[in-house]
C-alpha atoms as a PDB file:
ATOM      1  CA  UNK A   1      99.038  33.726  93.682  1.00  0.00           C
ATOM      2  CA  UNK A   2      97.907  36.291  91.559  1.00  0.00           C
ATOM      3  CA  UNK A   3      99.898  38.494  89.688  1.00  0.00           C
ATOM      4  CA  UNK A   4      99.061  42.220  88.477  1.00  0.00           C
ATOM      5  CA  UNK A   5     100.877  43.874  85.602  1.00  0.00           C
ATOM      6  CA  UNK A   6      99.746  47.395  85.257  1.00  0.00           C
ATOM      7  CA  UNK A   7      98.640  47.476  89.062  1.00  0.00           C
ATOM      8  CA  UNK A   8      99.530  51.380  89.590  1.00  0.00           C
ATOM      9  CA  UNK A   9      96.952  52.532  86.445  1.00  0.00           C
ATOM     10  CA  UNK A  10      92.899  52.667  86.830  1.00  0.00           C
ATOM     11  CA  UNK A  11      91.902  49.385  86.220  1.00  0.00           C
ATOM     12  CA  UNK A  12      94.911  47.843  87.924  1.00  0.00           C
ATOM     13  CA  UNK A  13      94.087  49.637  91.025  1.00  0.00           C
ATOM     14  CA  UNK A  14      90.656  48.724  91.061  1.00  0.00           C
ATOM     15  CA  UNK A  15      91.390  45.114  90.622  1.00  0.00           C
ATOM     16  CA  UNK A  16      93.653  44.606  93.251  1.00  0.00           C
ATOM     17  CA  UNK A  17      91.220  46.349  95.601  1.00  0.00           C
ATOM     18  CA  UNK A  18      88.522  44.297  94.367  1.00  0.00           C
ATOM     19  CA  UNK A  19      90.532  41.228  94.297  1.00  0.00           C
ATOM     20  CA  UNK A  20      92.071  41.479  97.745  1.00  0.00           C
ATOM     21  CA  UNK A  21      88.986  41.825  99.156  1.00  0.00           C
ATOM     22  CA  UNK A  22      87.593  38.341  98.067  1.00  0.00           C
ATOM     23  CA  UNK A  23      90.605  37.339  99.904  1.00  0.00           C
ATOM     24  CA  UNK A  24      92.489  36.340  97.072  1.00  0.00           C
ATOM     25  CA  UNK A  25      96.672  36.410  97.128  1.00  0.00           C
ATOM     26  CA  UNK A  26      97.940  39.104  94.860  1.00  0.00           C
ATOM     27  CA  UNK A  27     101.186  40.381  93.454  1.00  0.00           C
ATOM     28  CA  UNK A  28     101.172  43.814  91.754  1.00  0.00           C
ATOM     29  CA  UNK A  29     104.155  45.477  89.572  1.00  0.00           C
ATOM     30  CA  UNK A  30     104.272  48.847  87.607  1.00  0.00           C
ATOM     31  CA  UNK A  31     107.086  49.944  85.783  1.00  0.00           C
ATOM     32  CA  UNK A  32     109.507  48.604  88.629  1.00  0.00           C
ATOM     33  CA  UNK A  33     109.630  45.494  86.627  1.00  0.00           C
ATOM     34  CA  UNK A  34     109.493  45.970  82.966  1.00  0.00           C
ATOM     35  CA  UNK A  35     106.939  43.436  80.820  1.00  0.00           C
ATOM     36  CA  UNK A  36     109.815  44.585  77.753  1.00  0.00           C
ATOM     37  CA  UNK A  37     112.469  42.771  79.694  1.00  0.00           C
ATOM     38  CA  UNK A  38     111.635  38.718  79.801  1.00  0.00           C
ATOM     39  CA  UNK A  39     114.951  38.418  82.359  1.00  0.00           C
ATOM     40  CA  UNK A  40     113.696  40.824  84.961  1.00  0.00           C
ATOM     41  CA  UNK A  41     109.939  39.234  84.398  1.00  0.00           C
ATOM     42  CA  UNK A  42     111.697  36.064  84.724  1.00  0.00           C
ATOM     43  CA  UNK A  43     113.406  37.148  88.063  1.00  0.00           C
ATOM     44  CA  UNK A  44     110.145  38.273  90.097  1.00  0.00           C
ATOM     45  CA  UNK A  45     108.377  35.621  89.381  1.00  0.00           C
ATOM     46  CA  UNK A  46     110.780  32.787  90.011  1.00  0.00           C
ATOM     47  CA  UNK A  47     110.104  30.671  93.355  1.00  0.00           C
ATOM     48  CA  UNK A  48     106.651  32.443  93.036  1.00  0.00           C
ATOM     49  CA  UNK A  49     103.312  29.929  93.176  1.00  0.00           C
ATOM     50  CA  UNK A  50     101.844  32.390  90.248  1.00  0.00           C
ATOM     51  CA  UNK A  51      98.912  30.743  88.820  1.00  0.00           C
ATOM     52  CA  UNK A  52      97.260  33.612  87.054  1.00  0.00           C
ATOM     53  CA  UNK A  53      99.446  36.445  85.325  1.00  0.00           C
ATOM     54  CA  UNK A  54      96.604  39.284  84.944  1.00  0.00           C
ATOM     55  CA  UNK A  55      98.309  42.298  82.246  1.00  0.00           C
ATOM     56  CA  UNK A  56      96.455  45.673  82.987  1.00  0.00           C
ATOM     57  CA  UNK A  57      99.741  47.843  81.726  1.00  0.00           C
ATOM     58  CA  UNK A  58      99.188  49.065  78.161  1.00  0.00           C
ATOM     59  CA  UNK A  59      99.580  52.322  75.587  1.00  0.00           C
ATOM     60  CA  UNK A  60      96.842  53.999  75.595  1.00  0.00           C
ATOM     61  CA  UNK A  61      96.867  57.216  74.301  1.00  0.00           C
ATOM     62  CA  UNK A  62      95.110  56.880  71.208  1.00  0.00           C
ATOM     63  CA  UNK A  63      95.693  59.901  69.420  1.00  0.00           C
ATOM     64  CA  UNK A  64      99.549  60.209  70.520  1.00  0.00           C
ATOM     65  CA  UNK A  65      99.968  56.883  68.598  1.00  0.00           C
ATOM     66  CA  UNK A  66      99.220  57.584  65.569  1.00  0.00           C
ATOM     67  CA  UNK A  67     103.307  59.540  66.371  1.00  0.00           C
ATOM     68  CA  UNK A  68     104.312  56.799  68.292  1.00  0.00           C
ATOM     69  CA  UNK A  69     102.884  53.584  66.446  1.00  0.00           C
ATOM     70  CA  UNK A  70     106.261  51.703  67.346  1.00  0.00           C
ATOM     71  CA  UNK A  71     106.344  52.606  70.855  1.00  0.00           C
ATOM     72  CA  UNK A  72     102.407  51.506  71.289  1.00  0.00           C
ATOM     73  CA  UNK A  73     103.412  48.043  69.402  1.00  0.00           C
ATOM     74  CA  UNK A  74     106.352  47.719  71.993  1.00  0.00           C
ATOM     75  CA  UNK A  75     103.732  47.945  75.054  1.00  0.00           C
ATOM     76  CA  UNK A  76     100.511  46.494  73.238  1.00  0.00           C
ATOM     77  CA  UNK A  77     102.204  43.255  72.003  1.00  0.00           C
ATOM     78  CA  UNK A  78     105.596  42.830  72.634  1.00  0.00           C
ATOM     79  CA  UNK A  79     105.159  43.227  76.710  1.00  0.00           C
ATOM     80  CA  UNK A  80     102.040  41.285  76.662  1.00  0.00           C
ATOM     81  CA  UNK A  81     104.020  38.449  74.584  1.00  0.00           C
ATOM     82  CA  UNK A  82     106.616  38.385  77.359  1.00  0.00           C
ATOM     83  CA  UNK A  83     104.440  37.492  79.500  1.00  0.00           C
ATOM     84  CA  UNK A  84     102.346  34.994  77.273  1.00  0.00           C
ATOM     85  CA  UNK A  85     105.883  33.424  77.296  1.00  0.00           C
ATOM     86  CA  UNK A  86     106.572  33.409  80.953  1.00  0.00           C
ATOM     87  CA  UNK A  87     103.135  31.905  81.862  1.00  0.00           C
ATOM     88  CA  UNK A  88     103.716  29.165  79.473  1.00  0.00           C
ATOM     89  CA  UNK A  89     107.149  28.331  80.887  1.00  0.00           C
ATOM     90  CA  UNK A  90     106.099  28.542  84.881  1.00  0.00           C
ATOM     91  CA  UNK A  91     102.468  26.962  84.098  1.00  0.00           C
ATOM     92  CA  UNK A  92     100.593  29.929  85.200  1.00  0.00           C
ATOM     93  CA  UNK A  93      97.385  31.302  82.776  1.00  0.00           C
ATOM     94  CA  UNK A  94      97.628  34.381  81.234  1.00  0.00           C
ATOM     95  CA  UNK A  95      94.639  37.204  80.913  1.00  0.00           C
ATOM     96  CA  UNK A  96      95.306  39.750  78.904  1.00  0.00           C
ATOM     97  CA  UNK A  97      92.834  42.869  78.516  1.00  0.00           C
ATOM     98  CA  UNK A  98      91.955  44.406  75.055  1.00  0.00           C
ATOM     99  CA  UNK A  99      89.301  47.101  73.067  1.00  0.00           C
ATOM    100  CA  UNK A 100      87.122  48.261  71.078  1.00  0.00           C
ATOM    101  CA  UNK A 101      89.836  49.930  68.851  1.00  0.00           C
ATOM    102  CA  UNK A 102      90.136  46.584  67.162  1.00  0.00           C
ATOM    103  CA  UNK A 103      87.218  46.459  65.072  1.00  0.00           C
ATOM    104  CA  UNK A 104      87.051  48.828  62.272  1.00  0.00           C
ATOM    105  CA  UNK A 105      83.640  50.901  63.885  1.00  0.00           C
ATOM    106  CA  UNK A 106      81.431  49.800  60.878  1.00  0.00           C
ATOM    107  CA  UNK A 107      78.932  48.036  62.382  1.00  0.00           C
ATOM    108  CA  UNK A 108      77.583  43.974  61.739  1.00  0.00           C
ATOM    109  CA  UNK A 109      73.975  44.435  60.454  1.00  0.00           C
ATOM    110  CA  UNK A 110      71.235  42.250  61.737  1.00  0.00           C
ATOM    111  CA  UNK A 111      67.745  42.517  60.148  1.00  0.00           C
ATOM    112  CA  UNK A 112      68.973  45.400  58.808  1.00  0.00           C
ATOM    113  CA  UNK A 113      69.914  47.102  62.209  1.00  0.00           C
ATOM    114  CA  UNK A 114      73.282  46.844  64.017  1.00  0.00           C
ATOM    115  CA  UNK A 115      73.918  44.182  66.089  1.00  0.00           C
ATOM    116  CA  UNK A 116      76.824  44.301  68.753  1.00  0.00           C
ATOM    117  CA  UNK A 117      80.041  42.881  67.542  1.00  0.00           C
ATOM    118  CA  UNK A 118      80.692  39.467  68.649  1.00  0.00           C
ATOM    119  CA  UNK A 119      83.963  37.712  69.880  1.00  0.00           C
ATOM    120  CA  UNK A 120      84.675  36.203  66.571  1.00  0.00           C
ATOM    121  CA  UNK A 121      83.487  39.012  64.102  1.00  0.00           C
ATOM    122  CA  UNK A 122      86.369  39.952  61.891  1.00  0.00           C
ATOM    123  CA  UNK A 123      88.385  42.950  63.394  1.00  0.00           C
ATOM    124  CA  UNK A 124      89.605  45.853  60.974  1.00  0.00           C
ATOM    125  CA  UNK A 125      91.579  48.523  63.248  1.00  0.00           C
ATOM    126  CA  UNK A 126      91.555  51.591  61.659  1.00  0.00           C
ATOM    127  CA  UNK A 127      94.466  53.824  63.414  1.00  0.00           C
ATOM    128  CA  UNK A 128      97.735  52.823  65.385  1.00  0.00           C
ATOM    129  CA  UNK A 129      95.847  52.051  68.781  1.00  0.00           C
ATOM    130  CA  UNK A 130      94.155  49.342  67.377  1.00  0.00           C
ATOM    131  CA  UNK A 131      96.457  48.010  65.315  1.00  0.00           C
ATOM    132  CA  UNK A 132      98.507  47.639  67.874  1.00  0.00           C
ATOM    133  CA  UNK A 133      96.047  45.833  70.630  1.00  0.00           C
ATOM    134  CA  UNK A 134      94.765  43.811  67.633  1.00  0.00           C
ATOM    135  CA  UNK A 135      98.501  42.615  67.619  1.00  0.00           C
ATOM    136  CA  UNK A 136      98.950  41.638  71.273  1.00  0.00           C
ATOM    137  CA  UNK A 137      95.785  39.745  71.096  1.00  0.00           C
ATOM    138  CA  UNK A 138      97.381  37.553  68.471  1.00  0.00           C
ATOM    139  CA  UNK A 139     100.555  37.695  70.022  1.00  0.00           C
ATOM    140  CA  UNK A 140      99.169  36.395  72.894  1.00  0.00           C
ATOM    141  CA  UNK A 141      97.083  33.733  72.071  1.00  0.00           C
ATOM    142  CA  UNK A 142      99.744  32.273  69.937  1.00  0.00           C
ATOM    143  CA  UNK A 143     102.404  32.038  72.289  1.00  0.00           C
ATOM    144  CA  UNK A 144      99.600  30.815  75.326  1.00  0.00           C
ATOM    145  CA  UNK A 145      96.339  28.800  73.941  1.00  0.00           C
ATOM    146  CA  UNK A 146      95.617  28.861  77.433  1.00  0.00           C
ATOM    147  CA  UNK A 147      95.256  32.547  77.575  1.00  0.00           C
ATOM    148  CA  UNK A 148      92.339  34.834  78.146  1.00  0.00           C
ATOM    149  CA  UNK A 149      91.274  37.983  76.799  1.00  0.00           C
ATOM    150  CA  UNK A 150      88.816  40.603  78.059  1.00  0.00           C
ATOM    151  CA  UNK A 151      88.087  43.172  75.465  1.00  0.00           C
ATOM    152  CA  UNK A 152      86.487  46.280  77.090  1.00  0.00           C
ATOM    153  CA  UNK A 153      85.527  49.884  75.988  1.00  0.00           C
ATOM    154  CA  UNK A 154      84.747  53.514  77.132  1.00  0.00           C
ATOM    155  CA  UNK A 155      86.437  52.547  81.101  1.00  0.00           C
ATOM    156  CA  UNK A 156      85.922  54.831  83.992  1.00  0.00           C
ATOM    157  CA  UNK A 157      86.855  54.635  87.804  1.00  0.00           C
ATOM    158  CA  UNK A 158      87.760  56.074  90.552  1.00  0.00           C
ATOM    159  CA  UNK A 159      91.496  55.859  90.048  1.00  0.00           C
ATOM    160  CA  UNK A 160      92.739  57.764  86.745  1.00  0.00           C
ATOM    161  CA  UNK A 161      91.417  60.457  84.302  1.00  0.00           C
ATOM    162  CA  UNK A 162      88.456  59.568  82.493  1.00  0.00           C
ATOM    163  CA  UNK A 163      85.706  60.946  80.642  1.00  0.00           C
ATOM    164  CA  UNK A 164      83.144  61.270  84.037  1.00  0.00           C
ATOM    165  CA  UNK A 165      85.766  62.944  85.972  1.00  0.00           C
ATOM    166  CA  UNK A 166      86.014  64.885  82.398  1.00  0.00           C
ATOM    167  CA  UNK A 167      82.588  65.851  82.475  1.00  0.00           C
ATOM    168  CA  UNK A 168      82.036  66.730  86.223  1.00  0.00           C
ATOM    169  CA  UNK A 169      84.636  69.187  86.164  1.00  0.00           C
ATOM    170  CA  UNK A 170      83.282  71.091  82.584  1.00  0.00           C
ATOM    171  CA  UNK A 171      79.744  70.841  84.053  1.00  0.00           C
ATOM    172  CA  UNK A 172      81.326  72.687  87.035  1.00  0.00           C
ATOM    173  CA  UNK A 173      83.216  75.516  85.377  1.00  0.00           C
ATOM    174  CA  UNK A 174      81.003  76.209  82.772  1.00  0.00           C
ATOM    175  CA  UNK A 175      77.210  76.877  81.132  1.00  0.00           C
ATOM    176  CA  UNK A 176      77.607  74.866  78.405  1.00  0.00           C
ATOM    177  CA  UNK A 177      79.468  72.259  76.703  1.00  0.00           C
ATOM    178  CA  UNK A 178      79.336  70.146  73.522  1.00  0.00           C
ATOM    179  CA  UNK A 179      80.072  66.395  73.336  1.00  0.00           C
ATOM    180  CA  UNK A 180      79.949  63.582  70.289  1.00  0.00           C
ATOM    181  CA  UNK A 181      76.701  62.163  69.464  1.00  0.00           C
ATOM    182  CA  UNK A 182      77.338  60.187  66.806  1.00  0.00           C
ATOM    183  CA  UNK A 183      79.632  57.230  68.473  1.00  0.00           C
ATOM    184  CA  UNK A 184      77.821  54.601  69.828  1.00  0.00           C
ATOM    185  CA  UNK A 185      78.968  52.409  72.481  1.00  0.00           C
ATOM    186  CA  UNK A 186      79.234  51.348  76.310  1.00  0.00           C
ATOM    187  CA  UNK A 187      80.579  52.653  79.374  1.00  0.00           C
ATOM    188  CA  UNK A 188      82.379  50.547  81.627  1.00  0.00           C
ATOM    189  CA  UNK A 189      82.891  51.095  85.295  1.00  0.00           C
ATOM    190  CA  UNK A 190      86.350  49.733  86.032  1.00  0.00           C
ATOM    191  CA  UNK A 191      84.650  47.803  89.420  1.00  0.00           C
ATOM    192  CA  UNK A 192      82.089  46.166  87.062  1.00  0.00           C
ATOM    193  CA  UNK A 193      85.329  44.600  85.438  1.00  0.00           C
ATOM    194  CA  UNK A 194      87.338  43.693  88.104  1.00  0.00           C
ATOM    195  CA  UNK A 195      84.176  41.752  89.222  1.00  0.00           C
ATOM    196  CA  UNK A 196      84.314  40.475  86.189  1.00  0.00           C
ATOM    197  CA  UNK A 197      87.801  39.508  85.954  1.00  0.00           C
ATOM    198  CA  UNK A 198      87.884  37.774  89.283  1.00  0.00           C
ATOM    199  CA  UNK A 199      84.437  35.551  88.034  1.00  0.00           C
ATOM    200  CA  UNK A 200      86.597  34.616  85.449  1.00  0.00           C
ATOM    201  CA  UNK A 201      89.848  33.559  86.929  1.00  0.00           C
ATOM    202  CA  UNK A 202      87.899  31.476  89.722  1.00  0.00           C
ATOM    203  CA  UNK A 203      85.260  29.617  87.805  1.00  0.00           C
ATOM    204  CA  UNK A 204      86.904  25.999  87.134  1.00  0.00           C
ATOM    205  CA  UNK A 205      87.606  25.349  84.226  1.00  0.00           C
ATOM    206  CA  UNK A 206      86.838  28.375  81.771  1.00  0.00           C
ATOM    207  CA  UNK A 207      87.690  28.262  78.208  1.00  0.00           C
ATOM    208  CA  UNK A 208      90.427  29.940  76.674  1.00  0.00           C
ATOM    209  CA  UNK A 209      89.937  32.184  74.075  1.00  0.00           C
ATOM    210  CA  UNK A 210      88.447  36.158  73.712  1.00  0.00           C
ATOM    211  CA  UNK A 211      85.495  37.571  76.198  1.00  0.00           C
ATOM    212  CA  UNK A 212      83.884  41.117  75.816  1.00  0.00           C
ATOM    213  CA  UNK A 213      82.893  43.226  78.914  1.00  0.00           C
ATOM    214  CA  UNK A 214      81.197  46.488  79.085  1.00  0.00           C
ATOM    215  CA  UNK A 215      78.104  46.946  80.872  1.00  0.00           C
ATOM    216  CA  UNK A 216      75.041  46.598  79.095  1.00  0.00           C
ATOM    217  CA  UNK A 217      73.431  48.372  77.069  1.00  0.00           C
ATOM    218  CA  UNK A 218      74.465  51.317  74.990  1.00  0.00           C
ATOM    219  CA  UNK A 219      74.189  54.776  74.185  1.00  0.00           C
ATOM    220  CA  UNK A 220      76.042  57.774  72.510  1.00  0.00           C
ATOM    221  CA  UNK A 221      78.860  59.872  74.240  1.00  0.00           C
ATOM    222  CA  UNK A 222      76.779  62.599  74.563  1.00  0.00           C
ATOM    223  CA  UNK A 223      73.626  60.452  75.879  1.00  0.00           C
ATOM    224  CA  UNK A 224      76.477  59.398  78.575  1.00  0.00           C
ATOM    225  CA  UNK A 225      77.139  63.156  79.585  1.00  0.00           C
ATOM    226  CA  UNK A 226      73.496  63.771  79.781  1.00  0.00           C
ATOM    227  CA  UNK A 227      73.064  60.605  82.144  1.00  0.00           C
ATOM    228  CA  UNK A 228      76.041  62.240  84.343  1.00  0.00           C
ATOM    229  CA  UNK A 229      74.939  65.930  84.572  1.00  0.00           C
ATOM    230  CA  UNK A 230      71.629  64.631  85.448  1.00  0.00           C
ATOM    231  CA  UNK A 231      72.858  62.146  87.890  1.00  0.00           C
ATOM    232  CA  UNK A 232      75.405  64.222  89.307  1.00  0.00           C
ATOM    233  CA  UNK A 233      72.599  66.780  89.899  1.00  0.00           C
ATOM    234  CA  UNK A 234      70.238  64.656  91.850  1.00  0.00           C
ATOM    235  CA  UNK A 235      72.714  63.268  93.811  1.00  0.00           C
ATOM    236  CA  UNK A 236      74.333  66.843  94.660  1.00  0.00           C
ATOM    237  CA  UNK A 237      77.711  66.662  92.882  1.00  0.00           C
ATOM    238  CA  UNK A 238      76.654  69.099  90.567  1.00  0.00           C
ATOM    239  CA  UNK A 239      74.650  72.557  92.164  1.00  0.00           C
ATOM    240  CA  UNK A 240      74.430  74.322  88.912  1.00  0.00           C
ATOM    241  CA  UNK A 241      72.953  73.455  85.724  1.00  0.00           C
ATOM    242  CA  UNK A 242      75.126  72.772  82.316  1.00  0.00           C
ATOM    243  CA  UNK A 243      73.553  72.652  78.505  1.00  0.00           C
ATOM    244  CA  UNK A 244      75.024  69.995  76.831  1.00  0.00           C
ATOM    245  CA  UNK A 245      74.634  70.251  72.846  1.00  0.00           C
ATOM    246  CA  UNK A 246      75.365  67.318  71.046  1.00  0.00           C
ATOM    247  CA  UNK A 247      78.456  67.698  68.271  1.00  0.00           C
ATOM    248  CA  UNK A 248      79.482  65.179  64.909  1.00  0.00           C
ATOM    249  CA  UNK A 249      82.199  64.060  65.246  1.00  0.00           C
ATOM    250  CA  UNK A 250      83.542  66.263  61.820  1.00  0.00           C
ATOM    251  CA  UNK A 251      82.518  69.048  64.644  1.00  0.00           C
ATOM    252  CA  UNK A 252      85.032  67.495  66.785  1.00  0.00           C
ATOM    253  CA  UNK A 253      88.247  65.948  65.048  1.00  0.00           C
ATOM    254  CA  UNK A 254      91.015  63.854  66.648  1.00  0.00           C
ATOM    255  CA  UNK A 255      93.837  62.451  65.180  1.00  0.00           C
ATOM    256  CA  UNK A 256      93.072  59.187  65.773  1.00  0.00           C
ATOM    257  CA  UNK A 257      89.377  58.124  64.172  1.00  0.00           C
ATOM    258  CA  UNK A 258      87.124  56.537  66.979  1.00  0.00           C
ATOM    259  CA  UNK A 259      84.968  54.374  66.271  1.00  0.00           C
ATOM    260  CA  UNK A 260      81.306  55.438  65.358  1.00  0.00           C
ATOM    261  CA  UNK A 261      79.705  51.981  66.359  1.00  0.00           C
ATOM    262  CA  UNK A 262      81.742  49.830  69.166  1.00  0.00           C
ATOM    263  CA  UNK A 263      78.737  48.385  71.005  1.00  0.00           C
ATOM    264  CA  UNK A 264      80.124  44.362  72.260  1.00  0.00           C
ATOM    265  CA  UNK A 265      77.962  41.927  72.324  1.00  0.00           C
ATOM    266  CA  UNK A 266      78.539  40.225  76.351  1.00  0.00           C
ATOM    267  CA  UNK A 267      76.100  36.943  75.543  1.00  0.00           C
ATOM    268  CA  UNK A 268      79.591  34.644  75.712  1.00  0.00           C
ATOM    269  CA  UNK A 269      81.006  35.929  79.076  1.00  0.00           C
ATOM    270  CA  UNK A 270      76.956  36.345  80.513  1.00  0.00           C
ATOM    271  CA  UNK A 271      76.748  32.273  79.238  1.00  0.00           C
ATOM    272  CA  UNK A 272      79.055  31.419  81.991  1.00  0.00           C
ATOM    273  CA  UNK A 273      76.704  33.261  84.921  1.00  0.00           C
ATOM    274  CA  UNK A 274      78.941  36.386  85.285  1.00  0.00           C
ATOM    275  CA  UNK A 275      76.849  39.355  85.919  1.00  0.00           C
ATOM    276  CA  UNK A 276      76.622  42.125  83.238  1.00  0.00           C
ATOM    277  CA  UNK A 277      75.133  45.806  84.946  1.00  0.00           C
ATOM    278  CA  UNK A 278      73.729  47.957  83.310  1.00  0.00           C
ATOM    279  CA  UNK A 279      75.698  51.234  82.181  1.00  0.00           C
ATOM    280  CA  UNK A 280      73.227  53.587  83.751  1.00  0.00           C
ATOM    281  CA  UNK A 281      72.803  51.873  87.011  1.00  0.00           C
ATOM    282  CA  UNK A 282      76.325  51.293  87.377  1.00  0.00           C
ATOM    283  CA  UNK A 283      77.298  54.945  86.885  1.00  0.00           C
ATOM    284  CA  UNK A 284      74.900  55.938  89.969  1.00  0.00           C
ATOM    285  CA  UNK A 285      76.583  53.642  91.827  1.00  0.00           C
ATOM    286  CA  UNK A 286      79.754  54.645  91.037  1.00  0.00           C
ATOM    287  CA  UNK A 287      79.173  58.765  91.216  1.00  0.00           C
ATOM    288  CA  UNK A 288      77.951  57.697  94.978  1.00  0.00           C
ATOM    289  CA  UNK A 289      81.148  56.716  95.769  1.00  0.00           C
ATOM    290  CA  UNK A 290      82.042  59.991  94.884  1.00  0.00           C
ATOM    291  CA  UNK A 291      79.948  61.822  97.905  1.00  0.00           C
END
């Protein structure tokens, strides 16, 4: 049995979609059973066969932590330590999933270029988000060796508010629009990770420790809104045309800093045969099933 915490949000959703239909056993719980209290987590899962605990519930709102920094370390480390806890005690594994936010956005230089950051690079978060999912990742792995944990950046999917959905609807309503062009990283369809996910928990035997999953690839925010518009035109979501003029991020300021270079480096999780799309290819696939 497989057990979703989270399974109400975007990726949660997704997963137990994707999940189910490889006609795997799955449990999912929202807020109905709290990940802050170990007695109710305790409760469900007793006289459960849970052999994988998957934790999709998290803070998230990266600028409202930098107000709420003790809240986001409540959700982004306590709750996931609960349940580091409660897989140790009924012998279940734990995955856990993390981001980008916890490396600093500087990035590792290769031959003088930047490379993509690898599982063991140093992390340096540099606001509350971070610093918080940078603490549930230790948390975690303290508590349950056994654990996994899927770091992941720039998600999108069918079932929550993201920055596609974002950019449909501006493209829709209006002529022109500006977007960041100086943060590099990946998109992620939230399908591409669920796939992902479920390679993971089924291979025999897989190693604990950290894994990175985006697609592949990389590209700017604002090369990712071009890729949409023009997408979404040929496909027919979008009947009108939309400039899009790249901004700096000065041009553009959030409370939170975001990282200018987040690009992951997928060789470790790729090593073990799991399939890595590619973030353009993936995002046609994924506006289709928006027709």
């Amino acid at each position: 049995m497989i057990w979703i915490v989270g399974n109400k949000g975007m990726l949660g959703t997704e997963l137990t979609q994707y999940l189910q239909n490889q006609g795997l056993p799955v449990l999912g719980t929202d807020r109905e059973v709290s990940f802050l209290d170990p007695d109710a987590l305790s409760a469900f899962a007793q006289d459960k066969p849970i052999f994988w605990i998957i934790n999709c519930a998290a803070y998230t709102a990266v600028d409202k932590a930098e107000d709420e920094e003790d809240l986001a370390l409540r959700l982004n480390a306590e709750g996931p330590e609960n349940l580091a806890r409660l897989a140790q005690n009924i012998g279940a594994r734990l995955l856990h999933i993390s981001t980008d936010y916890v490396f600093s956005g500087t990035p590792q230089l290769q031959f003088d270029a930047p490379r993509p950051y690898r599982e063991d690079d140093p992390t340096g978060p540099t606001g509350a988000y971070g610093r918080t999912k940078e603490a549930g990742e230790r948390r975690v792995l303290a508590v349950a060796p056994s654990s996994l944990i899927v770091r992941t950046a720039w998600l999108y999917g069918a079932h929550g508010p993201n920055f596609v959905f974002t950019m449909l609807r501006l493209m829709k309503e209006r002529d022109r629009i500006g977007v960041v062009a100086d943060q590099r990283g990946t998109p992620t369809w939230a399908r591409d990770l669920a796939a992902a996910i479920h390679g993971l928990i089924t291979k025999p035997e897989v190693p604990a420790g950290i894994y990175h999953f985006t697609n592949d690839g990389e590209c700017t925010w604002y090369d990712f809104a071009l890729a949409i518009r023009d997408e979404a035109r040929t496909l027919g979501l979008l009947d009108k045309d939309c400039t899009v003029n790249p901004l700096t991020t000065d041009q553009y300021p959030t409370k939170a800093r975001r990282p200018a270079y987040s690009v992951l480096s997928k060789d470790k999780i790729k090593a073990l045969g799991i399939p890595v799309p590619g973030w353009r290819e993936s995002l046609v696939e994924f506006l289709k099933t928006q027709l």
